[in-house]
C-alpha atoms as a PDB file:
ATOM      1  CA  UNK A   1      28.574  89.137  85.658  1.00  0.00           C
ATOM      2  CA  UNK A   2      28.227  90.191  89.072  1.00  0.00           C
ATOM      3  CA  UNK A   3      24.983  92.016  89.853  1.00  0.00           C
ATOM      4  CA  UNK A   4      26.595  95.984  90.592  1.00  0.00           C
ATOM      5  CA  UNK A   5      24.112  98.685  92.540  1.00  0.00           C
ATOM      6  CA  UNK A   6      25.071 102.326  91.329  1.00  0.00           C
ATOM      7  CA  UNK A   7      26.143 105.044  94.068  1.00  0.00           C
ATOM      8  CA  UNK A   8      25.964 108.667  92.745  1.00  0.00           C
ATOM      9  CA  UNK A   9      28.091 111.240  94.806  1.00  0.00           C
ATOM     10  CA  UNK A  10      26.734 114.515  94.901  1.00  0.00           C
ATOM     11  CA  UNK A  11      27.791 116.347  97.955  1.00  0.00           C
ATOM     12  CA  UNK A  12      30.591 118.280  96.882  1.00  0.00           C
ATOM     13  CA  UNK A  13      31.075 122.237  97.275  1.00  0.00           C
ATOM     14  CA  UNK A  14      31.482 122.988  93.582  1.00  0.00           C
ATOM     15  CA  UNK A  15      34.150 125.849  94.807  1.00  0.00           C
ATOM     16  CA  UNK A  16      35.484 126.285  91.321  1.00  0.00           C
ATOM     17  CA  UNK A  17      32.226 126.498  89.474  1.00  0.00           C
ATOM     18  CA  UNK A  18      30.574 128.704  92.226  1.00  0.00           C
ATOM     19  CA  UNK A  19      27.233 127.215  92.444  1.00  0.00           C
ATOM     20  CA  UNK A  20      25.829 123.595  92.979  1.00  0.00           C
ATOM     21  CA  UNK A  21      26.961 122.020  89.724  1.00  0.00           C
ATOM     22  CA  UNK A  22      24.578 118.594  90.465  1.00  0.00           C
ATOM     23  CA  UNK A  23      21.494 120.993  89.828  1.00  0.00           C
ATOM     24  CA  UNK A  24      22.956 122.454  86.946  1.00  0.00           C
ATOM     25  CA  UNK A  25      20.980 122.382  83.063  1.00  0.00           C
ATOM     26  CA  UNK A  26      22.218 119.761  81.719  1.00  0.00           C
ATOM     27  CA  UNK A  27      19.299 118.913  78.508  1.00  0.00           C
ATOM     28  CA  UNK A  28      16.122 118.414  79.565  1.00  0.00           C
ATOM     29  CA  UNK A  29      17.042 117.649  83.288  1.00  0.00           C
ATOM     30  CA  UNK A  30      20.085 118.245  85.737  1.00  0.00           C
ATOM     31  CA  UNK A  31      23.194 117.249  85.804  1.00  0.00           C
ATOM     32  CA  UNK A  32      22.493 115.201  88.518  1.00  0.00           C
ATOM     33  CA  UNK A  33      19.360 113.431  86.900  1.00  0.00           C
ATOM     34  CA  UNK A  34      21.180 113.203  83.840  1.00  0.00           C
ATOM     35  CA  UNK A  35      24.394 111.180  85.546  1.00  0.00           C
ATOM     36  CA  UNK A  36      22.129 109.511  87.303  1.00  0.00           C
ATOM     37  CA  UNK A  37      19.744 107.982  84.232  1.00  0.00           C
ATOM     38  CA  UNK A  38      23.595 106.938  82.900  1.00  0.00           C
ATOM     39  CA  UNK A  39      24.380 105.293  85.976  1.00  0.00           C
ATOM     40  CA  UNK A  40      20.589 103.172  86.088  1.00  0.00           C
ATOM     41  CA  UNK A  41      21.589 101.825  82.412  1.00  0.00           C
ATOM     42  CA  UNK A  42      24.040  99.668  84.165  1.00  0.00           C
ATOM     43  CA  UNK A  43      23.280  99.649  87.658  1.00  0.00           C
ATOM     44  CA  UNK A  44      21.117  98.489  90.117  1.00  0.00           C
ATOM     45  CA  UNK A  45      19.146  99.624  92.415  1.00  0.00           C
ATOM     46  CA  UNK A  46      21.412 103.511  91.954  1.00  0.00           C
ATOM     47  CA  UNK A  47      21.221 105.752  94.751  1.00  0.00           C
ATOM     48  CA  UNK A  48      22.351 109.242  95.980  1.00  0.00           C
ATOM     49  CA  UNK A  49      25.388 110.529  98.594  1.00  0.00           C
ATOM     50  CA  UNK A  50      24.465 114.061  99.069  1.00  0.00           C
ATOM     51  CA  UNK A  51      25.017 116.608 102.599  1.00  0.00           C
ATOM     52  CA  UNK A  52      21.324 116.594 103.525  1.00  0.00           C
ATOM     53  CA  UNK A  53      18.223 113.780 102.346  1.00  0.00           C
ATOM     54  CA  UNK A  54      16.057 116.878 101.414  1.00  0.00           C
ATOM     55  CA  UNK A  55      18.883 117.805  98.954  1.00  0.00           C
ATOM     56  CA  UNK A  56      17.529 116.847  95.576  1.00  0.00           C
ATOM     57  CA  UNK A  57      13.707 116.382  95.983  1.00  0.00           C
ATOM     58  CA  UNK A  58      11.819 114.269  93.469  1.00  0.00           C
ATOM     59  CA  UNK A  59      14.853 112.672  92.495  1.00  0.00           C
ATOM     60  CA  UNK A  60      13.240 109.001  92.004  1.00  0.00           C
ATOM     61  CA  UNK A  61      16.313 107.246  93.742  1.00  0.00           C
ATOM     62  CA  UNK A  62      17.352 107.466  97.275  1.00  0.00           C
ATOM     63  CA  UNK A  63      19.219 109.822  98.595  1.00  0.00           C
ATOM     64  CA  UNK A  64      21.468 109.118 101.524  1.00  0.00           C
ATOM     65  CA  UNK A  65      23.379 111.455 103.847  1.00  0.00           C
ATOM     66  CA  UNK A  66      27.176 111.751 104.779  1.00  0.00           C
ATOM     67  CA  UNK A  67      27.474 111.233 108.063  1.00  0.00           C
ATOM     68  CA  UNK A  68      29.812 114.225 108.646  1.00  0.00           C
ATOM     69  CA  UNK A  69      29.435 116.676 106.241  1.00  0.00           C
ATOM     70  CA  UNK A  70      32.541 118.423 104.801  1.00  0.00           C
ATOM     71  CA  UNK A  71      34.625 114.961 104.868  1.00  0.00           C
ATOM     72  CA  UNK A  72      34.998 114.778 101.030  1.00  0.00           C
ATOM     73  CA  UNK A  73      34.558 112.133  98.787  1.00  0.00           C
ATOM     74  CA  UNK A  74      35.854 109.489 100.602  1.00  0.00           C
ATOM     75  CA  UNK A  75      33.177 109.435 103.450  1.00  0.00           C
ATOM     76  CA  UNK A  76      30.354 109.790 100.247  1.00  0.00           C
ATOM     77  CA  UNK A  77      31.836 106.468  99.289  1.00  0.00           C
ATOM     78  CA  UNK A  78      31.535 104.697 102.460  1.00  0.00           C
ATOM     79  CA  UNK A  79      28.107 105.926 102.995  1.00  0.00           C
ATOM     80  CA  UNK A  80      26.696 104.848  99.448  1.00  0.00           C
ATOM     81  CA  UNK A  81      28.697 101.179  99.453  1.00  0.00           C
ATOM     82  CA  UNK A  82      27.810 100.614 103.146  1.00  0.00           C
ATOM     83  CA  UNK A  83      23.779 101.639 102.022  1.00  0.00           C
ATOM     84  CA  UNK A  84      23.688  99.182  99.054  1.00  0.00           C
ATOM     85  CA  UNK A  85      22.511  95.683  98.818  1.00  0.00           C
ATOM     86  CA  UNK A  86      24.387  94.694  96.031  1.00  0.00           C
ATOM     87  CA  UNK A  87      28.042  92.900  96.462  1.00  0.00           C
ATOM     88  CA  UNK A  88      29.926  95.300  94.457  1.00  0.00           C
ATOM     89  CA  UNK A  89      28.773  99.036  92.939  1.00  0.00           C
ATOM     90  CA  UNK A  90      30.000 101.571  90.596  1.00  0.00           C
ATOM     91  CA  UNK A  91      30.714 105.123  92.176  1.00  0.00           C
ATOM     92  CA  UNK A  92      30.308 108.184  90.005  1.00  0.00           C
ATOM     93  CA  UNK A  93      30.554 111.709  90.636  1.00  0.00           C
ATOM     94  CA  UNK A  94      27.661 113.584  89.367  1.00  0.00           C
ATOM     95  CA  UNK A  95      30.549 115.699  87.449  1.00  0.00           C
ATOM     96  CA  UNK A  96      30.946 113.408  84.886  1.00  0.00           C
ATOM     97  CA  UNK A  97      27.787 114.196  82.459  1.00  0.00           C
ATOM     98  CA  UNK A  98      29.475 111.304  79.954  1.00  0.00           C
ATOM     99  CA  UNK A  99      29.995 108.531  82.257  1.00  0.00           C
ATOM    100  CA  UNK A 100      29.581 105.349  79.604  1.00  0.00           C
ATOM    101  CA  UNK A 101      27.458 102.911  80.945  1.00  0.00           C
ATOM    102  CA  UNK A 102      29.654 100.105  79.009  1.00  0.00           C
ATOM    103  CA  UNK A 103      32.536 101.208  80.700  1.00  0.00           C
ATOM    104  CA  UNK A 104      30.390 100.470  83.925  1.00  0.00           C
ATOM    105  CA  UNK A 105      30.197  97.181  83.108  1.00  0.00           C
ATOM    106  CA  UNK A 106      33.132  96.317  81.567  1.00  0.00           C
ATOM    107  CA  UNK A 107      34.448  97.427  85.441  1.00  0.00           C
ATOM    108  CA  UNK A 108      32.291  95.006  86.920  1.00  0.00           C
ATOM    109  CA  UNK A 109      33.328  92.087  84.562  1.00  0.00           C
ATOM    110  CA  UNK A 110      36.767  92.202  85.525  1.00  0.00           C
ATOM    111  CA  UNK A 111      36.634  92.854  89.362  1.00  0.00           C
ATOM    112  CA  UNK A 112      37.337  89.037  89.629  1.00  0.00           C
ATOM    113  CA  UNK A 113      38.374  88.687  93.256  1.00  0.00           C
ATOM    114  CA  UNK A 114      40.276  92.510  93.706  1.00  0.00           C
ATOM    115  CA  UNK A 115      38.544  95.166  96.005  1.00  0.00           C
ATOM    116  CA  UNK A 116      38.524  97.561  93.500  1.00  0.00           C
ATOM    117  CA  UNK A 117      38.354  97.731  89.756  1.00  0.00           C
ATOM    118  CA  UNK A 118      39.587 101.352  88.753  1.00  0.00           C
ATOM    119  CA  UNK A 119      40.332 102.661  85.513  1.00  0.00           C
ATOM    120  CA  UNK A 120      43.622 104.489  84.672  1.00  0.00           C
ATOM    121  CA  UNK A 121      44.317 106.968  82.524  1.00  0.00           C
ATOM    122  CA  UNK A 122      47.128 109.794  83.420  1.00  0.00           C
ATOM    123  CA  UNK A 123      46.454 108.688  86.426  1.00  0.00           C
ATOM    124  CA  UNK A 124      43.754 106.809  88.745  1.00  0.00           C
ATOM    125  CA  UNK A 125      40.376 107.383  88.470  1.00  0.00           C
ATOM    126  CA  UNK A 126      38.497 106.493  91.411  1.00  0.00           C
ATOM    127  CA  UNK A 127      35.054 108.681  90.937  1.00  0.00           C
ATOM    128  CA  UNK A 128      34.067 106.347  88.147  1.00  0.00           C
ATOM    129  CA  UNK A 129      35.409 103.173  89.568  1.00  0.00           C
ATOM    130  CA  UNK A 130      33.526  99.676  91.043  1.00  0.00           C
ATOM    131  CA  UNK A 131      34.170  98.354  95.178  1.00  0.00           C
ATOM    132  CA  UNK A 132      33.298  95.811  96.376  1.00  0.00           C
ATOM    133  CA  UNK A 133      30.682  96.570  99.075  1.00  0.00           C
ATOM    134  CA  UNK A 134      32.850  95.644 101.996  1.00  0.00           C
ATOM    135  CA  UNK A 135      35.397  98.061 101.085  1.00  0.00           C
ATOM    136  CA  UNK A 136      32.879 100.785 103.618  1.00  0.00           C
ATOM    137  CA  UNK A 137      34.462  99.574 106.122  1.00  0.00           C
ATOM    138  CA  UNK A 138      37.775 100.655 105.455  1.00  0.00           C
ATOM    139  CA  UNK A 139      36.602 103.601 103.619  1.00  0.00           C
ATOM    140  CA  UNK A 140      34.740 104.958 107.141  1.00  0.00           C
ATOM    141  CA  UNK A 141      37.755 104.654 108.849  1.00  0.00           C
ATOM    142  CA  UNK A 142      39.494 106.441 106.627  1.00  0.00           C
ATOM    143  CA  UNK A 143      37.299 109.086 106.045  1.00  0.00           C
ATOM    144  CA  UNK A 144      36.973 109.891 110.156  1.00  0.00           C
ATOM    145  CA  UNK A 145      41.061 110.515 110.030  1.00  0.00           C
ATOM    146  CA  UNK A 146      41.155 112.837 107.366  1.00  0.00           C
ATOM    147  CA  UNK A 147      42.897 110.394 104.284  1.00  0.00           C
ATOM    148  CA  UNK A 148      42.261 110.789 100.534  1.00  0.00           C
ATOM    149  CA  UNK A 149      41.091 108.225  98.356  1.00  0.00           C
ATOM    150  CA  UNK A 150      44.525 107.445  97.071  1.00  0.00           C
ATOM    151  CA  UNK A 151      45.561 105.943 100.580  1.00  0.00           C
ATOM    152  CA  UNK A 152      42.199 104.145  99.845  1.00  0.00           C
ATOM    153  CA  UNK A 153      43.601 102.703  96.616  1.00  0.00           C
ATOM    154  CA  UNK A 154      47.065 101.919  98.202  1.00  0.00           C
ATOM    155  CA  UNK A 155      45.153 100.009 100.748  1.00  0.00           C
ATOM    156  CA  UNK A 156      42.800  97.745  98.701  1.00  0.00           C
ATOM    157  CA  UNK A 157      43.555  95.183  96.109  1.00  0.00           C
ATOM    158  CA  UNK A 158      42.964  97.001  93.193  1.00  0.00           C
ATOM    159  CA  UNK A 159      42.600  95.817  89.930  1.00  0.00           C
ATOM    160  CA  UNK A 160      44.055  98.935  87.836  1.00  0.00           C
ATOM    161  CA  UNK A 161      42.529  99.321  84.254  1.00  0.00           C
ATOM    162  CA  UNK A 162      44.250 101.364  81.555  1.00  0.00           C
ATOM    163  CA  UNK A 163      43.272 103.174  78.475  1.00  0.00           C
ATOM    164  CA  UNK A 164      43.876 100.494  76.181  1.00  0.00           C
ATOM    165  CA  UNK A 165      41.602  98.335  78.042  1.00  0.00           C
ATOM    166  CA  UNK A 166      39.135 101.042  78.462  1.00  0.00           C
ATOM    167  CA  UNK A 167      38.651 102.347  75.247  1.00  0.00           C
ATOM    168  CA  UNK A 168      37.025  98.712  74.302  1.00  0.00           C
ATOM    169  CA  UNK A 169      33.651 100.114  75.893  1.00  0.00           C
ATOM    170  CA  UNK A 170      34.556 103.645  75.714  1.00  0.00           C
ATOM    171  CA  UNK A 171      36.800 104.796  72.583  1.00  0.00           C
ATOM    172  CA  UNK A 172      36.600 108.096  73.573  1.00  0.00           C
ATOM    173  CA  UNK A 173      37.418 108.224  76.879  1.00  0.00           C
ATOM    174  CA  UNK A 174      34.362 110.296  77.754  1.00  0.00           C
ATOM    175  CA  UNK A 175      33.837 109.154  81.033  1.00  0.00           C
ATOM    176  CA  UNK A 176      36.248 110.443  82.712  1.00  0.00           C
ATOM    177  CA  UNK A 177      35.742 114.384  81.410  1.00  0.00           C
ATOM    178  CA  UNK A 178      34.488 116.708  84.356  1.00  0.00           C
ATOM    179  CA  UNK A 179      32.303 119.499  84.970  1.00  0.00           C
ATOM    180  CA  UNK A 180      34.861 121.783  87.216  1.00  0.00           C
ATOM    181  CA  UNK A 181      34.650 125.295  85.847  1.00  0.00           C
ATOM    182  CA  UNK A 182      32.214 127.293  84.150  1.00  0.00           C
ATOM    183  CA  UNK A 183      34.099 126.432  80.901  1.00  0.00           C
ATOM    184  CA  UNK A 184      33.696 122.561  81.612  1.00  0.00           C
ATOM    185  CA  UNK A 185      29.716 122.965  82.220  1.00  0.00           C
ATOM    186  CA  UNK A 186      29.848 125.109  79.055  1.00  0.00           C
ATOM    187  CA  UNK A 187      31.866 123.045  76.564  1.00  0.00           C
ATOM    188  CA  UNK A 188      29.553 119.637  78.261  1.00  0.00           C
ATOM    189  CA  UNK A 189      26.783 121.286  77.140  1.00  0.00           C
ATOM    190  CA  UNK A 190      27.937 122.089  73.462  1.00  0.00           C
ATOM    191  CA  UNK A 191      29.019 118.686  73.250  1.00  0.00           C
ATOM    192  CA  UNK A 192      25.519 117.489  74.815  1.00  0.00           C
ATOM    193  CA  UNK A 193      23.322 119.197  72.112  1.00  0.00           C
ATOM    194  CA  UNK A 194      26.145 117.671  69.484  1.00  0.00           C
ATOM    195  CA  UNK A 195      25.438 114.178  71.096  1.00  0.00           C
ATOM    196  CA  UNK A 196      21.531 115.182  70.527  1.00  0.00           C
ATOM    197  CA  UNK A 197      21.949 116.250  66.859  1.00  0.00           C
ATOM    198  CA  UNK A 198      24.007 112.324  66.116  1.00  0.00           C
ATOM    199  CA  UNK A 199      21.142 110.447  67.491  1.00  0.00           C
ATOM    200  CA  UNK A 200      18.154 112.641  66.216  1.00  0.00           C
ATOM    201  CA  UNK A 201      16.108 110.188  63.594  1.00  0.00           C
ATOM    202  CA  UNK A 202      16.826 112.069  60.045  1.00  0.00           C
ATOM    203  CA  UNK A 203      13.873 113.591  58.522  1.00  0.00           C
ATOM    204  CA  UNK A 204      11.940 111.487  55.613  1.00  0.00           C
END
C-alpha cells in the first residue's frame, strides 16, 4: 500500500450551524481534534487547511493557510495536497466526526494508477476521498476561476467507489454523515457518547 499523508479541511464558514463547527465539543476534545486523531490512524504525516495559521492553536499538526480565503473547498484541497510529502493523501472535512479510518485505507489500496479514488454513495463524495498529490496543480487552477469540485472530478481519472465496495471497511456508512446544522452536531454527539458506552470495558 501506498504510503497516504492526511489533509484536514477546516476553513469553512459553518453558515448553517452559525458558529465555527471545527471548534465545536465533540467528547473530550473538538471536532476538529477529534477528526483529526481519526485521520492520524491512517495517515501520515496529517495536517490542517484552515483561513489563518493562528486558527487552531495547540493543534499538534500543521496548519496551513488558503491562499485566498473565501475560495471554498476546492482551493483547501490544493493547498493541503500541494503542502504534503506523501504521493497520494486522504482529504476530510472536519464535518465528518465518523470518518472510518479503514475506509481511509481501503481508498488508498485501490487508487492503482487513477487520480482520484472517491467513494460513491447517492452521489460523489469528494470530502472524504484520496488524490494523488499532483492533482494541486489542477486543483489551483481551478480554484482561482471559481469551479466546484465536481468539474474537479470530471477532470481527473477517478476511480469511483460505491457502497457495496465501501461497506467492506465501513458497514455503516458512517463516514460520510455531516455536522451541518445544529441537529447534525446534536444527534453526532448522542451517537458519540453511544459509541463511548460500546467500547467502555464492562465492570467485574
Amino acid at each position: 500500500m501506498e504510503r497516504a499523508a492526511g489533509v484536514v479541511l477546516a476553513g469553512g464558514r459553518s453558515r448553517r450551524i452559525g458558529t465555527d463547527k471545527a471548534r465545536l465539543p465533540f467528547g473530550d476534545t473538538t471536532l476538529l481534534r477529534h477528526v483529526v486523531r481519526r485521520v492520524a490512524a491512517a495517515c501520515a504525516p496529517v495536517c490542517v487547511v484552515a483561513s489563518s495559521s493562528d486558527a487552531y492553536p495547540k493543534l499538534g499538526v500543521p496548519v496551513v493557510t488558503d491562499r485566498v480565503p473565501g475560495r471554498g473547498p476546492l482551493e483547501g484541497l490544493a493547498v493541503g495536497l500541494r503542502h504534503v510529502p506523501t504521493p497520494c493523501a486522504a482529504v476530510v472535512a472536519c464535518d465528518l466526526p465518523f470518518v472510518n479510518p479503514a475506509l481511509l485505507r481501503g481508498l488508498v489500496t485501490r487508487l492503482g494508477t487513477a487520480d482520484a479514488a472517491v467513494p460513491y454513495t447517492d452521489r460523489p463524495q469528494p470530502l472524504c476521498a484520496v488524490y494523488r498529490r499532483e492533482v494541486f496543480h489542477l486543483a489551483a487552477t481551478l480554484a482561482e476561476e471559481g469551479a466546484s469540485l465536481q468539474e474537479l472530478l470530471r477532470r481527473l481519472r477517478v476511480r469511483f467507489l460505491g457502497p457495496e465496495a465501501l461497506r467492506a471497511w465501513d458497514p455503516d456508512l458512517a463516514s460520510f454523515w455531516n455536522v451541518n446544522t445544529p441537529e447534525d452536531y446534536a444527534r453526532a454527539v448522542e451517537a458519540l457518547a453511544r459509541e463511548g458506552q460500546r467500547t467502555r470495558p464492562s465492570p467485574l
